[in-house]
Protein backbone atom coordinates (compact mmCIF):
# COMPACT_ATOMS: atom_id res chain seq x y z
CA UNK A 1 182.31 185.91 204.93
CA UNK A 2 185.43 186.15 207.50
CA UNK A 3 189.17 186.58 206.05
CA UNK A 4 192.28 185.78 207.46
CA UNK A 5 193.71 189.33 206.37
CA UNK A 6 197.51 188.70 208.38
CA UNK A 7 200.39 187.72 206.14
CA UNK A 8 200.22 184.45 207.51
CA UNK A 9 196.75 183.95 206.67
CA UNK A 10 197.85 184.90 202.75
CA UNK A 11 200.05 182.43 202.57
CA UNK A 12 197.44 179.78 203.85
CA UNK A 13 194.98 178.04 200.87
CA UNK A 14 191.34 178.41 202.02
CA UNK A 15 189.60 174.98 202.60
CA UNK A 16 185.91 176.38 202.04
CA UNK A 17 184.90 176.31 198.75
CA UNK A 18 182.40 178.66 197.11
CA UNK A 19 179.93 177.73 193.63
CA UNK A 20 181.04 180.81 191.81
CA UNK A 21 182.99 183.82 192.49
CA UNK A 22 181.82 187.67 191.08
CA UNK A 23 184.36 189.68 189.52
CA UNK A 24 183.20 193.42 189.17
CA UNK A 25 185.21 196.05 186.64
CA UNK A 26 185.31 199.01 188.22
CA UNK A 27 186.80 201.97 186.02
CA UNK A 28 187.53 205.28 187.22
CA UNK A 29 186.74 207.57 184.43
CA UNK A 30 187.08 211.16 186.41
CA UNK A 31 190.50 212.05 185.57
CA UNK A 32 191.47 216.04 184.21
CA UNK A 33 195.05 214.79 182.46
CA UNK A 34 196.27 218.24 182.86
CA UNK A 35 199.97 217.48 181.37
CA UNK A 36 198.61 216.57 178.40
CA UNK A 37 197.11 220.04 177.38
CA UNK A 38 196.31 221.17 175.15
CA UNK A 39 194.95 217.70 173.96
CA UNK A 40 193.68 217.39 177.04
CA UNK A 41 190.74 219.50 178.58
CA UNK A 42 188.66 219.36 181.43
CA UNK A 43 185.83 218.80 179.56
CA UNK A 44 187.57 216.01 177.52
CA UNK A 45 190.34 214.33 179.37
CA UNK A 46 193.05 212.10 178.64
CA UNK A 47 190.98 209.39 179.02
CA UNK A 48 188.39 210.02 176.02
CA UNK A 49 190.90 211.27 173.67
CA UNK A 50 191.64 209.25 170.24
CA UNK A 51 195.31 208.26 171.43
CA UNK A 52 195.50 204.83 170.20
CA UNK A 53 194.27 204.96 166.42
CA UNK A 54 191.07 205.78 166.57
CA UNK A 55 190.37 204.05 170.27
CA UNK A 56 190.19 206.02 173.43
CA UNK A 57 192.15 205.33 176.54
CA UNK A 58 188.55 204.64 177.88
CA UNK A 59 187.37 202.01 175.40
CA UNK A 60 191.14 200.15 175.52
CA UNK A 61 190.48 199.74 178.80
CA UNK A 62 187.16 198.22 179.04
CA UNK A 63 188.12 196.26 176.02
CA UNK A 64 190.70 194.69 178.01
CA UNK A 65 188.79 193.18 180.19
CA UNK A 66 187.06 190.88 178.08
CA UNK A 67 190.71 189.11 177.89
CA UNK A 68 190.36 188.24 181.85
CA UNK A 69 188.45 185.22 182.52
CA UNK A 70 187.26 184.94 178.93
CA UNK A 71 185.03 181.74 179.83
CA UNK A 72 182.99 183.34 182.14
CA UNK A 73 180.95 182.07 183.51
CA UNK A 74 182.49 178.43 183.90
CA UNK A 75 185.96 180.16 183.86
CA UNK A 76 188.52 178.32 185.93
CA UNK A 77 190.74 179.83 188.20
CA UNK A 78 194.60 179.32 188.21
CA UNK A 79 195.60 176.87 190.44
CA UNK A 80 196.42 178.78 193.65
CA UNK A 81 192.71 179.46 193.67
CA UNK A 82 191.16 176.32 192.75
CA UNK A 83 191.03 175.05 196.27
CA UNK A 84 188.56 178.59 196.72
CA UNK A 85 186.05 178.32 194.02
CA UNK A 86 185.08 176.25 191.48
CA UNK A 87 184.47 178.90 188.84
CA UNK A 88 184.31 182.78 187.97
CA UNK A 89 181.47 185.18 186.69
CA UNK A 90 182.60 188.37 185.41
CA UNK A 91 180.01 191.33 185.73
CA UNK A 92 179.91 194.40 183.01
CA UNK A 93 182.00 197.12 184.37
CA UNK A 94 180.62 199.59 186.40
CA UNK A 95 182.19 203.16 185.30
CA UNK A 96 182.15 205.96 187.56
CA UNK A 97 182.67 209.42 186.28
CA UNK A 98 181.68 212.55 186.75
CA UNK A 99 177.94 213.95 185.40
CA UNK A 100 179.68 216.41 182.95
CA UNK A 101 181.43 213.63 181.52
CA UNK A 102 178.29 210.96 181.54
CA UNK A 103 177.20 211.74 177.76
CA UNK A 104 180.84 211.92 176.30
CA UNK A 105 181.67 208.90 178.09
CA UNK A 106 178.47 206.91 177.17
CA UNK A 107 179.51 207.94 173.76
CA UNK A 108 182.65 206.79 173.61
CA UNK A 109 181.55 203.53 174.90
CA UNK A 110 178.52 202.92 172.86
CA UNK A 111 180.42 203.56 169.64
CA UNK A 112 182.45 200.54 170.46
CA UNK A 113 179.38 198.71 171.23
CA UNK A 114 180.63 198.35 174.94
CA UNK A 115 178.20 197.85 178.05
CA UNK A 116 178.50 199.37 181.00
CA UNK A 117 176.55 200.53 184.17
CA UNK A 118 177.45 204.31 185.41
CA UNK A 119 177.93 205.49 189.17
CA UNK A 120 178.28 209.39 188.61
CA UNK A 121 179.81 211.80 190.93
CA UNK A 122 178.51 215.41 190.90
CA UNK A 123 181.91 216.69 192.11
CA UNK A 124 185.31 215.66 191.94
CA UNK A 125 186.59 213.56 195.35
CA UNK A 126 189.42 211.49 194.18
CA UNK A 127 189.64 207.50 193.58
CA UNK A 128 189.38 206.78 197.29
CA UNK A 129 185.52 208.19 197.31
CA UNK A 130 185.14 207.01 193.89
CA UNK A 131 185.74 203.58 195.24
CA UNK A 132 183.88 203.75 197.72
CA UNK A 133 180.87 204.39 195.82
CA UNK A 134 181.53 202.21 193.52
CA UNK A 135 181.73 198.91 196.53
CA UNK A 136 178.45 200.65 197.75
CA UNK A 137 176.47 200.22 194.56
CA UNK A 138 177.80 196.32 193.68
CA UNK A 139 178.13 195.38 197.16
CA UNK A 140 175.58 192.50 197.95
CA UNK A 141 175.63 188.84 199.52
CA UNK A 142 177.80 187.91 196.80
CA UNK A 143 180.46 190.39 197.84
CA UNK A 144 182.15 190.57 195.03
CA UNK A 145 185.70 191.14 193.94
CA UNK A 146 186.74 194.54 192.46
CA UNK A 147 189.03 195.39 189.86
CA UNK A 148 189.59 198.71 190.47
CA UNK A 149 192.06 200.56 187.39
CA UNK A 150 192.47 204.30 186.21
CA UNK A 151 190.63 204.74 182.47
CA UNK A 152 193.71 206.14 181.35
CA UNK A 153 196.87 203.63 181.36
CA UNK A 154 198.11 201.87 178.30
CA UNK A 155 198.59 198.32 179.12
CA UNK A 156 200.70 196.83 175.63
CA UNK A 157 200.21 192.81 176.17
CA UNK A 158 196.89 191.82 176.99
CA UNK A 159 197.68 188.42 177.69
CA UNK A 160 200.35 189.40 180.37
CA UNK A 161 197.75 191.76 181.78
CA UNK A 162 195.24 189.21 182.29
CA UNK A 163 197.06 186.53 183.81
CA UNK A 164 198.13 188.90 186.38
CA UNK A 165 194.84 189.88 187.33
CA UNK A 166 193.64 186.60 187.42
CA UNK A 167 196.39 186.14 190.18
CA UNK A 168 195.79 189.15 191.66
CA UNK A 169 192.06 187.76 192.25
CA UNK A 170 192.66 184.86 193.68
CA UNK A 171 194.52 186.34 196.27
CA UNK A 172 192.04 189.23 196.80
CA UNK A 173 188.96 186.40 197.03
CA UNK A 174 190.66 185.41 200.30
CA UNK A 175 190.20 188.70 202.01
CA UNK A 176 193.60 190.51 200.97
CA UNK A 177 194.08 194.14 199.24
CA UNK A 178 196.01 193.55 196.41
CA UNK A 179 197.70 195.68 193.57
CA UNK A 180 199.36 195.13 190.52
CA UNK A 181 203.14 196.29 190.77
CA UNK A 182 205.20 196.86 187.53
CA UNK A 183 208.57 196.10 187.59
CA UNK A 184 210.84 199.37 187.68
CA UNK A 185 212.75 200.14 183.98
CA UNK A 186 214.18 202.99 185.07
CA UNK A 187 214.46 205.18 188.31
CA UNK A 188 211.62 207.08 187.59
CA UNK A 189 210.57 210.08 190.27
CA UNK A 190 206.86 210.67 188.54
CA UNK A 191 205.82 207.26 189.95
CA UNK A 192 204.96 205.50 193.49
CA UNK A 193 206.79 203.03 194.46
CA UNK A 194 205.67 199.32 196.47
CA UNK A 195 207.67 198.06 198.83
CA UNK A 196 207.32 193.73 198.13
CA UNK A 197 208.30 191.63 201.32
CA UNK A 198 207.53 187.89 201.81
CA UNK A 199 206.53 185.84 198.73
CA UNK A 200 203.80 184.36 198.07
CA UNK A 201 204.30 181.16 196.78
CA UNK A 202 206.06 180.97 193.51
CA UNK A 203 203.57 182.93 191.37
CA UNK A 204 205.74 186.00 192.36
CA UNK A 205 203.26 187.49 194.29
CA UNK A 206 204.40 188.98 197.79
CA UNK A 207 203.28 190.64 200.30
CA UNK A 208 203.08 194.85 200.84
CA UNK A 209 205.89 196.14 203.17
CA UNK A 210 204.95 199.72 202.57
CA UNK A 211 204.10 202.28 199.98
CA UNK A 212 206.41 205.16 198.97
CA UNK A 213 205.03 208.31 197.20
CA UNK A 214 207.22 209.58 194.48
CA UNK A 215 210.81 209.48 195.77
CA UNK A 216 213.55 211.84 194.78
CA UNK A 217 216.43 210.74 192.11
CA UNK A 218 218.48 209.20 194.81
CA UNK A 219 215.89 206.93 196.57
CA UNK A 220 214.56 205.97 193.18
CA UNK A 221 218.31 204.61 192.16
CA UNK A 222 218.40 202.54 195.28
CA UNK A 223 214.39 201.42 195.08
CA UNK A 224 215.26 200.09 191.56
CA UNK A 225 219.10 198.44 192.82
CA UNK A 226 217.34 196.40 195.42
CA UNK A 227 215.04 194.74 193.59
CA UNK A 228 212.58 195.05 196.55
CA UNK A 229 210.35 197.39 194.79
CA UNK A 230 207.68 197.64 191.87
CA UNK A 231 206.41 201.00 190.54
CA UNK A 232 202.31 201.34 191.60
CA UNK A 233 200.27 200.69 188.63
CA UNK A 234 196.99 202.09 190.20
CA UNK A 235 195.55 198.98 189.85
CA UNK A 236 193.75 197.10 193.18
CA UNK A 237 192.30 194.18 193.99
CA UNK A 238 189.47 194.09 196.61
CA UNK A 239 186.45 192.31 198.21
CA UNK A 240 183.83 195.03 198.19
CA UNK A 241 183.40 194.50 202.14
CA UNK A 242 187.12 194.24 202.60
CA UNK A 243 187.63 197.47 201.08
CA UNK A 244 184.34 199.10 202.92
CA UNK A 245 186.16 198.25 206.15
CA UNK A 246 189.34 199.28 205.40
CA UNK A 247 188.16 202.44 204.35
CA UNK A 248 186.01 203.05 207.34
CA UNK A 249 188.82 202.31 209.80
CA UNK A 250 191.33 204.67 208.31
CA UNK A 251 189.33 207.47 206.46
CA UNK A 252 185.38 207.15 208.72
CA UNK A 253 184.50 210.73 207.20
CA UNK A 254 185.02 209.34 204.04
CA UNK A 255 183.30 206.03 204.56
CA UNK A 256 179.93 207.89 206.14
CA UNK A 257 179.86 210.68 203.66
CA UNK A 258 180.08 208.15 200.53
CA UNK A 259 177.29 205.85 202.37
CA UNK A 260 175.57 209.11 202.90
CA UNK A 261 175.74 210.14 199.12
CA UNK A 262 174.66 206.91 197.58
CA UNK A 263 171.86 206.34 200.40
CA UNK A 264 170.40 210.23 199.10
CA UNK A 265 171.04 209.26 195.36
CA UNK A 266 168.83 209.26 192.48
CA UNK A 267 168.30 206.49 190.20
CA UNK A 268 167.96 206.41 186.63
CA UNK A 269 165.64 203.64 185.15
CA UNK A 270 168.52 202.11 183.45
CA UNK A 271 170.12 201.81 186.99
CA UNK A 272 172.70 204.95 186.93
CA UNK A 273 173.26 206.65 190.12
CA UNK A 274 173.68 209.88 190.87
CA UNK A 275 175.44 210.68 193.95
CA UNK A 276 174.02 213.21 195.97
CA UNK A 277 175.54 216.29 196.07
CA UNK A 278 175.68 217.97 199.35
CA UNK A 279 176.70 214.56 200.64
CA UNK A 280 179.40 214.46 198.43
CA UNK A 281 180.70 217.87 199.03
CA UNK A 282 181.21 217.04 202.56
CA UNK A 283 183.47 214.07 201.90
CA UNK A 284 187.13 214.63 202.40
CA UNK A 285 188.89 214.26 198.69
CA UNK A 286 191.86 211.69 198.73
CA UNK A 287 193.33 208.81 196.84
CA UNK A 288 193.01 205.10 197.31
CA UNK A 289 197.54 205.50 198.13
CA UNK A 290 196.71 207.60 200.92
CA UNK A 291 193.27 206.83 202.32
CA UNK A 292 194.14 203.32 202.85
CA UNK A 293 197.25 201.83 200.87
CA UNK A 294 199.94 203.61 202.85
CA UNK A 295 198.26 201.73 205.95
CA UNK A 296 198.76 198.29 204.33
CA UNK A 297 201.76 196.61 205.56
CA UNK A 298 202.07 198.88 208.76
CA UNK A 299 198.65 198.24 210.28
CA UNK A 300 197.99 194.59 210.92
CA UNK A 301 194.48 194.57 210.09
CA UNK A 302 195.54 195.58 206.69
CA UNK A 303 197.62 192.89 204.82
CA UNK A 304 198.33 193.77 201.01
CA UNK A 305 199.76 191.59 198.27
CA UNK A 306 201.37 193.09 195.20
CA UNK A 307 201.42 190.51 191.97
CA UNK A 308 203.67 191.76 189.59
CA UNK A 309 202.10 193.43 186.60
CA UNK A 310 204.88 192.82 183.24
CA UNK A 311 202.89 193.71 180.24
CA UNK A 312 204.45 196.82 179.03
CA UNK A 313 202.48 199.62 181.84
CA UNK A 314 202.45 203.15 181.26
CA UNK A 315 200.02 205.64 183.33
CA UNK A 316 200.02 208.40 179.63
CA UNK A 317 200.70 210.84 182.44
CA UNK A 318 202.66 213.51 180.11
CA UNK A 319 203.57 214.15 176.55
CA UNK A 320 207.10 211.92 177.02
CA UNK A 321 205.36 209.41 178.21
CA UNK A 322 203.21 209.35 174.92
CA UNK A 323 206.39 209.41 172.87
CA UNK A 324 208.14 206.75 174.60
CA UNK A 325 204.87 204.15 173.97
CA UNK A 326 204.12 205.59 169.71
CA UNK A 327 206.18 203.93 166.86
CA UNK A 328 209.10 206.10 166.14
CA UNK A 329 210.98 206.87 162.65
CA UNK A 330 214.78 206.05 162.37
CA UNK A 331 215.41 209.18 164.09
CA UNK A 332 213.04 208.70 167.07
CA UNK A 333 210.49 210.93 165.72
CA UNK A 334 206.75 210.24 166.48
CA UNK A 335 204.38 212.10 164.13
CA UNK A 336 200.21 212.63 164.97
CA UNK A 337 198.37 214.38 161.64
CA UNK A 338 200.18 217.07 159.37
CA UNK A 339 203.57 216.69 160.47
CA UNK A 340 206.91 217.17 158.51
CA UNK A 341 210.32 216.50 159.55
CA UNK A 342 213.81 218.18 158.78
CA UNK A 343 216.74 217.37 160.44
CA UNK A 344 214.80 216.42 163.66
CA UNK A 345 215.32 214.03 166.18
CA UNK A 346 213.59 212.33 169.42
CA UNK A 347 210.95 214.63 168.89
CA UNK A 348 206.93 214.60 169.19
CA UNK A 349 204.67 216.35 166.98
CA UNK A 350 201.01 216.29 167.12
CA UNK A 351 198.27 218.48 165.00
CA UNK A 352 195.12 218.75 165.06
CA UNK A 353 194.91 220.39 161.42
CA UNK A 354 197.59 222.84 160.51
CA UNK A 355 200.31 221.50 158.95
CA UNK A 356 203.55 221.50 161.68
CA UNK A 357 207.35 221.61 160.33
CA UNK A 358 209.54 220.57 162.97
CA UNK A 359 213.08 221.90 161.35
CA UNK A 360 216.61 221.31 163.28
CA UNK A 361 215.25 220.65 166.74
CA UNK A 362 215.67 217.86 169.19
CA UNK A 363 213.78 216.26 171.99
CA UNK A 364 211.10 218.52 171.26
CA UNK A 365 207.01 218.34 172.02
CA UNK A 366 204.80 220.02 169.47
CA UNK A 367 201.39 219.96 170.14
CA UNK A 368 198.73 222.12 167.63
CA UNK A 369 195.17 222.40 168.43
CA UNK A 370 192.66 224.74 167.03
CA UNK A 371 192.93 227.52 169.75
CA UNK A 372 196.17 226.56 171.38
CA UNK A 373 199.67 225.19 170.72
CA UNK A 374 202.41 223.85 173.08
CA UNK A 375 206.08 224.16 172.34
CA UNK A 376 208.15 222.03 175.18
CA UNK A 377 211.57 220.97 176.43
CA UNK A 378 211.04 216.76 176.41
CA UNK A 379 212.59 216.88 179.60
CA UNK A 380 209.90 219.87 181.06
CA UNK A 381 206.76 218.19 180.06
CA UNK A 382 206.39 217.83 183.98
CA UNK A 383 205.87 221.56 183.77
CA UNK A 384 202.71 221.78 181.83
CA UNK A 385 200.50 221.36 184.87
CA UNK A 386 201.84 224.33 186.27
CA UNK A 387 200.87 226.37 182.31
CA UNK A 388 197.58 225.03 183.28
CA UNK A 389 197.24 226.25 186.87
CA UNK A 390 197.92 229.80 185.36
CA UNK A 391 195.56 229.95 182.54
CA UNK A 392 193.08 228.22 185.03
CA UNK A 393 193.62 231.48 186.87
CA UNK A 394 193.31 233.72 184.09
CA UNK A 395 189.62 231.51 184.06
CA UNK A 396 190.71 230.78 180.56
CA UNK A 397 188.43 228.77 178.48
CA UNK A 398 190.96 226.43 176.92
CA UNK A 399 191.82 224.52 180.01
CA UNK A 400 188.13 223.98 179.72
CA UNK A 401 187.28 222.54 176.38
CA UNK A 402 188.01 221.97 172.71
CA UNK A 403 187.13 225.28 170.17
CA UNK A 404 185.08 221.96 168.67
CA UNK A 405 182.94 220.88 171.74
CA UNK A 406 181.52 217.66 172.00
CA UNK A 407 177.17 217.41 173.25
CA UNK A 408 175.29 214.31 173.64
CA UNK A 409 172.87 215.28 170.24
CA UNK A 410 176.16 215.89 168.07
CA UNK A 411 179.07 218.96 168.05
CA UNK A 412 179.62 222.37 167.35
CA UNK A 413 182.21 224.64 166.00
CA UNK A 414 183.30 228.08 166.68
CA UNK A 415 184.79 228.85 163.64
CA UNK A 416 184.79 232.76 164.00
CA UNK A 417 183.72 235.59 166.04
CA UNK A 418 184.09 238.84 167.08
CA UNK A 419 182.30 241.80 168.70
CA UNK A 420 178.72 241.12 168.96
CA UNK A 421 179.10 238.35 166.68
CA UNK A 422 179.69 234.88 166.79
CA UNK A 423 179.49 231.70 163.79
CA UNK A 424 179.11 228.14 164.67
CA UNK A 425 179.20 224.86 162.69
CA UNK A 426 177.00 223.03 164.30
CA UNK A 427 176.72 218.73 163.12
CA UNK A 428 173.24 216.84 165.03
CA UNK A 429 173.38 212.94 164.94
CA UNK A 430 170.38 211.08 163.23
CA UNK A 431 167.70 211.79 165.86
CA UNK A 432 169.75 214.08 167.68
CA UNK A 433 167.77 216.47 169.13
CA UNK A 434 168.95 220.05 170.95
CA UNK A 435 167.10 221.44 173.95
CA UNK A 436 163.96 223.46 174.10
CA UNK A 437 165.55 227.01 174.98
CA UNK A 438 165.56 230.56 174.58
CA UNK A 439 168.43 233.38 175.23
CA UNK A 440 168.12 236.22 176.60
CA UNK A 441 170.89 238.53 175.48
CA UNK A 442 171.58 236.70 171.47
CA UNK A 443 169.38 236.06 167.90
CA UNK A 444 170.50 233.50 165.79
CA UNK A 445 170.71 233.09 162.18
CA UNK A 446 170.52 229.17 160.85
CA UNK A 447 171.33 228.05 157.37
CA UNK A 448 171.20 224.50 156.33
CA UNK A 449 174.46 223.20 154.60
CA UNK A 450 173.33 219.60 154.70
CA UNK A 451 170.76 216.99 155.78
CA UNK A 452 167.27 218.37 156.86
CA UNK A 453 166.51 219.77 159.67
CA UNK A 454 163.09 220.20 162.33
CA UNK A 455 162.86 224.06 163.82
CA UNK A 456 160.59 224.72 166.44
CA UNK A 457 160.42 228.68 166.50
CA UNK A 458 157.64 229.69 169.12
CA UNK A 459 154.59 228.06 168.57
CA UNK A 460 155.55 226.93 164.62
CA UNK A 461 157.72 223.89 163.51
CA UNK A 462 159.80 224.11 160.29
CA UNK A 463 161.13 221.53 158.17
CA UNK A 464 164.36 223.03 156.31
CA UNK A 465 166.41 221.58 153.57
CA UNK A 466 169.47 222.45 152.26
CA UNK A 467 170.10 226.16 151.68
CA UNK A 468 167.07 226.77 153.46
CA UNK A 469 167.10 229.48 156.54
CA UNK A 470 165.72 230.62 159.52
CA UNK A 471 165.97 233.62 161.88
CA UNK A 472 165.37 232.60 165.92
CA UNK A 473 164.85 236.31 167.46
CA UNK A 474 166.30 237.47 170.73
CA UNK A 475 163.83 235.79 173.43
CA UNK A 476 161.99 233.32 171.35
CA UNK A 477 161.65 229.86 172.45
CA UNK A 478 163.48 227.42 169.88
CA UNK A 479 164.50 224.17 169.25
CA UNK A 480 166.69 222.38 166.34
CA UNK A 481 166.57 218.46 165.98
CA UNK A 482 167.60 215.81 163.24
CA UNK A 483 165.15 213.42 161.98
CA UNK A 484 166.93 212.36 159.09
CA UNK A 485 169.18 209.36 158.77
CA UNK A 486 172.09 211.23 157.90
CA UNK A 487 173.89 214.04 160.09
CA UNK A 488 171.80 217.18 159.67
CA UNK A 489 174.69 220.17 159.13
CA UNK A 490 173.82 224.09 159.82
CA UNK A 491 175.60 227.37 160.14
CA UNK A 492 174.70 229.50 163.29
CA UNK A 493 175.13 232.84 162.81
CA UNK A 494 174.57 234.67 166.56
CA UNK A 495 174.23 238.08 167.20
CA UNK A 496 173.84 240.09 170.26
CA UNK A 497 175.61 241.90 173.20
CA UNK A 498 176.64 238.57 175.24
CA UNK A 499 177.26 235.63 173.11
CA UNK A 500 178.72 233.37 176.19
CA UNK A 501 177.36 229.78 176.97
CA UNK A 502 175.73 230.12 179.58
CA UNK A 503 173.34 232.38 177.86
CA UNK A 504 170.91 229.52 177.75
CA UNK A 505 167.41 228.42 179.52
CA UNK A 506 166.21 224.78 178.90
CA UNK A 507 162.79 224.18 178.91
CA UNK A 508 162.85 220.55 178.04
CA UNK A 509 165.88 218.21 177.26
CA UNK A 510 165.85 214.79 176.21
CA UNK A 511 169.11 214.73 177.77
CA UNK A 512 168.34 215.45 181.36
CA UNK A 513 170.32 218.51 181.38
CA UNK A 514 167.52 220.56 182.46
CA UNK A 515 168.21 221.73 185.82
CA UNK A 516 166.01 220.78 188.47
C-alpha cells in the first residue's frame, strides 16, 4: 500500500477504502526501572511490580486495551477515518520482553487471565530494536497498525485514553508516524518534549515540528508558555511497513541486524520467538526518540502527527512520581503496608513487612524491603539511579533481585544464612515442578511444612508429607515437584563450601531453562 507521508498528504482524507483494518498491541515489557529501587530489581522491574492494588503496571496496561475499539471486529472508526475503512479488528497484544523475564511476565499475565503472544529478546537493545522485531513478526499483507506503549505508564481515564488512540489510528492507517503527546502541567526537565505545528483538522491533532530531549529549567518554562509543545508519552502509532522503512533509512544497522535476528530465530509451538542472539548482539542499542522520531518533522520523508493524549499520563519513572499519582492523607502522606505517621507531611512510605514510623519529617521517601531500605530527599529521587550504578559496581545482588525470588514452578526465600550454611523457604504451585539437577559444591536438607511433596533422589522417588524429610547429598541428582492441589511448602536447609546460584546443572526442565 503507498502513503502520502508529507504534511500535506495528512491533511488530505484517503478516497480508497479498505474491508477491515488490523490493529496490533505491541507492549514493551524490557524495562530495568532503576529509580524505583529497591522495589524495583532487574530481575523484577517496575513493570511487574504490585503498584496499583494488587495489579501490575504490566496487566493495567494490557487491560487497557480492551477499552480501544471495544466492538472489534465491526468496530467503527471516528469519523476522520470513516472515509478509510469500514471497520477495525484488534489483534491480542504481542509482548516483547526479555527471556529472563518470559516466565514472570507470562505469570503476571495469566493470573489476570490475559492473552498474549511473546517476541523475546536475549539481550537488552532498547525500544527502537524492540520495535523492530516486533513489525517483523506481525508484519504481513495486512500491514497492520501498531500501538506501540512502554508496560510501565499509569494512564488514570481509560476512556480519554482510548479515544485518543483511536485518533491516533486513523491518522497512522494513512501512512503517518504518530504519537500521543500529553499536555505539559508543569515545566518538567525528566520528560521529552514534542514540538506540534500545523493542525490537523479540529480533532487537535497536528503535525510533528521536532522532538526535544529533556530540556533544562529554562527551556521547559518557555516549552510550557507557548503552548506549542506536549510532553512525549512514549506512545506511537505506526503501519508496520511505515515504521520498517523509516527505520531502515535512518538506523540500516539496526534494520538488518533485527531482520537478521528474527530470520535466525527459534520458534516455540505456541508461536514465541526467540531472537537470535549473536544477531542481536550486533545491533546498535537505541530508542524509538532517537533512531527515528528526532528525524520526523526535519526529514520530509518522515511526517509525524502528535494527537494529544489528556487522561491523567504519568511514565512511574521515580518514587515522586508514585506519590504524586497514590491517594494522599490530609497531610499529603501516601502510606504502602506497615506504615505509621507522626507529625509528617508530603511524605512516601512503603514496606514490604517491617513496620516503618515516619516521625517529624517532610517530603520524605521511605522505602523498606527485606534486604534493603531507601531513605530520600523527595526532591533527589532523580539520584537513585546513580545508588544503583554503584552497587551495580560493587556486583551487588540487590540491584539484581528480591531476597524472595520469583521461578516459573513457584518462589523461594532466603530467610537466613551464614558461613557454609544457607535456609530457604521454598512455596511450588500445584503441578509445579523444579528441574532435574545436581550441585556440585552443596547438600541439602528438605523438610515438609505443608502440602505433599514428589522427591526424586538418584534413581528413587519419594512421596513426603508433612513433617516428613529428606537429605539430597552433595552430587546426587534430585528433583522436587508438587502434585497436589494445594501449594506444596518445604524448608531447605543447604550446606556446603559455595552455596551461590549458579551452583546448579539441569538435566531436564519443563521450563526450557536447560541450556542448550
Amino acid at each position: 500500500m503507498n502513503h502520502d507521508m508529507t504534511p500535506a498528504g495528512l491533511m488530505a482524507v484517503a478516497n480508497e477504502s479498505e474491508a477491515e483494518l488490523i490493529v496490533q498491541p505491541i507492549v514493551l515489557a524490557g524495562g530495568s526501572g532503576t529509580r524505583l529501587w529497591p522495589l524495583s530489581r532487574e530481575h523484577c522491574p517496575k513493570q511487574l511490580i504490585d503498584l496499583l492494588d494488587g495489579e501490575s503496571l504490566l496487566e493495567a496496561t494490557v487491560r487497557r486495551l480492551d477499552g480501544v475499539f471495544r466492538h472489534a471486529a465491526g468496530a467503527a472508526l471516528p469519523e476522520a477515518g470513516k472515509a478509510l475503512h469500514k471497520a477495525v479488528r484488534k489483534a491480542a497484544p504481542l509482548v516483547v520482553s526479555s527471556e529472563d523475564l518470559r516466565h514472570l511476565t507470562a505469570d503476571r499475565l495469566g493470573r489476570s487471565g490475559m492473552a498474549a503472544r511473546f517476541v523475546l529478546e536475549p539481550l537488552s537493545r532498547n525500544t527502537a530494536p524492540a520495535l523492530t522485531a516486533a513489525a517483523l513478526a506481525v508484519r504481513g499483507d495486512a500491514d497492520p497498525v501498531l500501538v506501540a506503549m512502554p508496560a510501565d505508564h499509569l494512564i488514570a481515564d481509560g476512556g480519554a485514553f482510548a479515544a485518543a488512540l483511536e485518533e491516533a489510528v486513523t491518522h497512522a492507517a494513512r501512512g503517518a508516524i504518530v504519537t500521543l503527546g500529553v499536555p505539559p502541567q508543569r515545566a518538567e526537565t525528566g520528560y521529552g518534549y514534542i514540538g506540534a505545528g500545523l493542525p490537523l483538522g479540529s480533532s487537535g491533532a497536528r503535525s510533528i515540528e521536532h522532538f526535544v530531549e529533556k530540556p533544562d529549567a529554562e527551556r521547559a518554562a518557555g516549552y510550557v508558555a507557548s503552548g506549542d509543545y506536549l510532553w512525549n508519552s512514549g506512545i506511537f502509532v505506526v503501519r508496520a511497513s511505515v515504521w520498517l522503512a523509516a527505520i531502515a533509512h535512518s538506523r540500516p544497522l539496526i534494520a538488518a541486524q533485527c531482520a537478521a535476528a528474527f530470520e535466525a530465530a527459534a520458534v516455540d509451538t505456541d508461536g514465541t520467538v526467540h531472537l537470535n542472539r549473536d544477531a542481536l548482539a550486533a545491533c546498535p542499542s537505541d530508542s524509538i526518540d532517537y533512531a527515528v522520531m528526532e528525524s520526523v518533522g526535519v526529514n520530509a520523508r518522515l511526517a509525524g502527527v502528535v494527537v494529544p493524549l489528556r487522561s491523567g499520563w504519568s511514565d512511574v519513572g521515580a518514587w515522586d512520581a508514585l506519590w504524586q499519582v497514590s491517594k494522599k492523607d490530609e497531610n499529603g502522606n501516601v502510606a504502602r503496608g506497615p506504615v505509621l505517621f507522626e507529625h509528617a507531611t508530603d511524605t512516601f512510605a512503603h514496606s514490604d513487612g517491617r513496620l516503618v514510623a515516619c516521625v517529624g519529617v517532610q517530603g520524605v521517601v521511605v522505602v523498606e524491603t527485606a534486604d534493603a531500605v531507601l531513605v530520600a530527599a523527595k526532591e533527589r529521587v532523580q539520584d537513585v539511579k546513580a545508588v544503583v550504578s554503584r552497587l551495580k559496581a560493587q556486583h551487588s545482588e540487590v540491584t539484581r533481585q528480591h531476597r524472595r525470588v520469583e521461578r516459573p514452578w513457584g518462589w523461594y526465600d532466603s530467610i537466613d544464612q551464614g558461613e557454609r550454611f544457607q535456609v530457604k523457604r521454598i512455596v511450588v504451585k500445584p503441578g509445579g515442578r523444579l528441574s532435574l539437577q545436581m550441585h556440585h559444591h552443596r547438600a541439602e536438607h528438605w523438610t515438609v511444612v505443608r502440602g505433599t511433596a514428589r522427591v526424586t533422589r538418584g534413581d528413587e522417588v519419594l512421596l513426603l508429607s508433612e513433617n516428613e524429610s529428606t537429605y539430597i547429598p552433595l552430587g546426587m541428582t534430585h528433583r522436587l515437584d508438587n502434585p497436589g492441589k494445594t501449594a506444596l511448602e518445604i524448608i531447605e536447609v543447604q550446606s556446603g563450601c559455595y552455596l551461590g546460584e549458579d551452583d546448579i546443572v539441569r538435566f531436564d526442565d519443563q521450563y526450557g531453562r536447560v541450556e542448550a
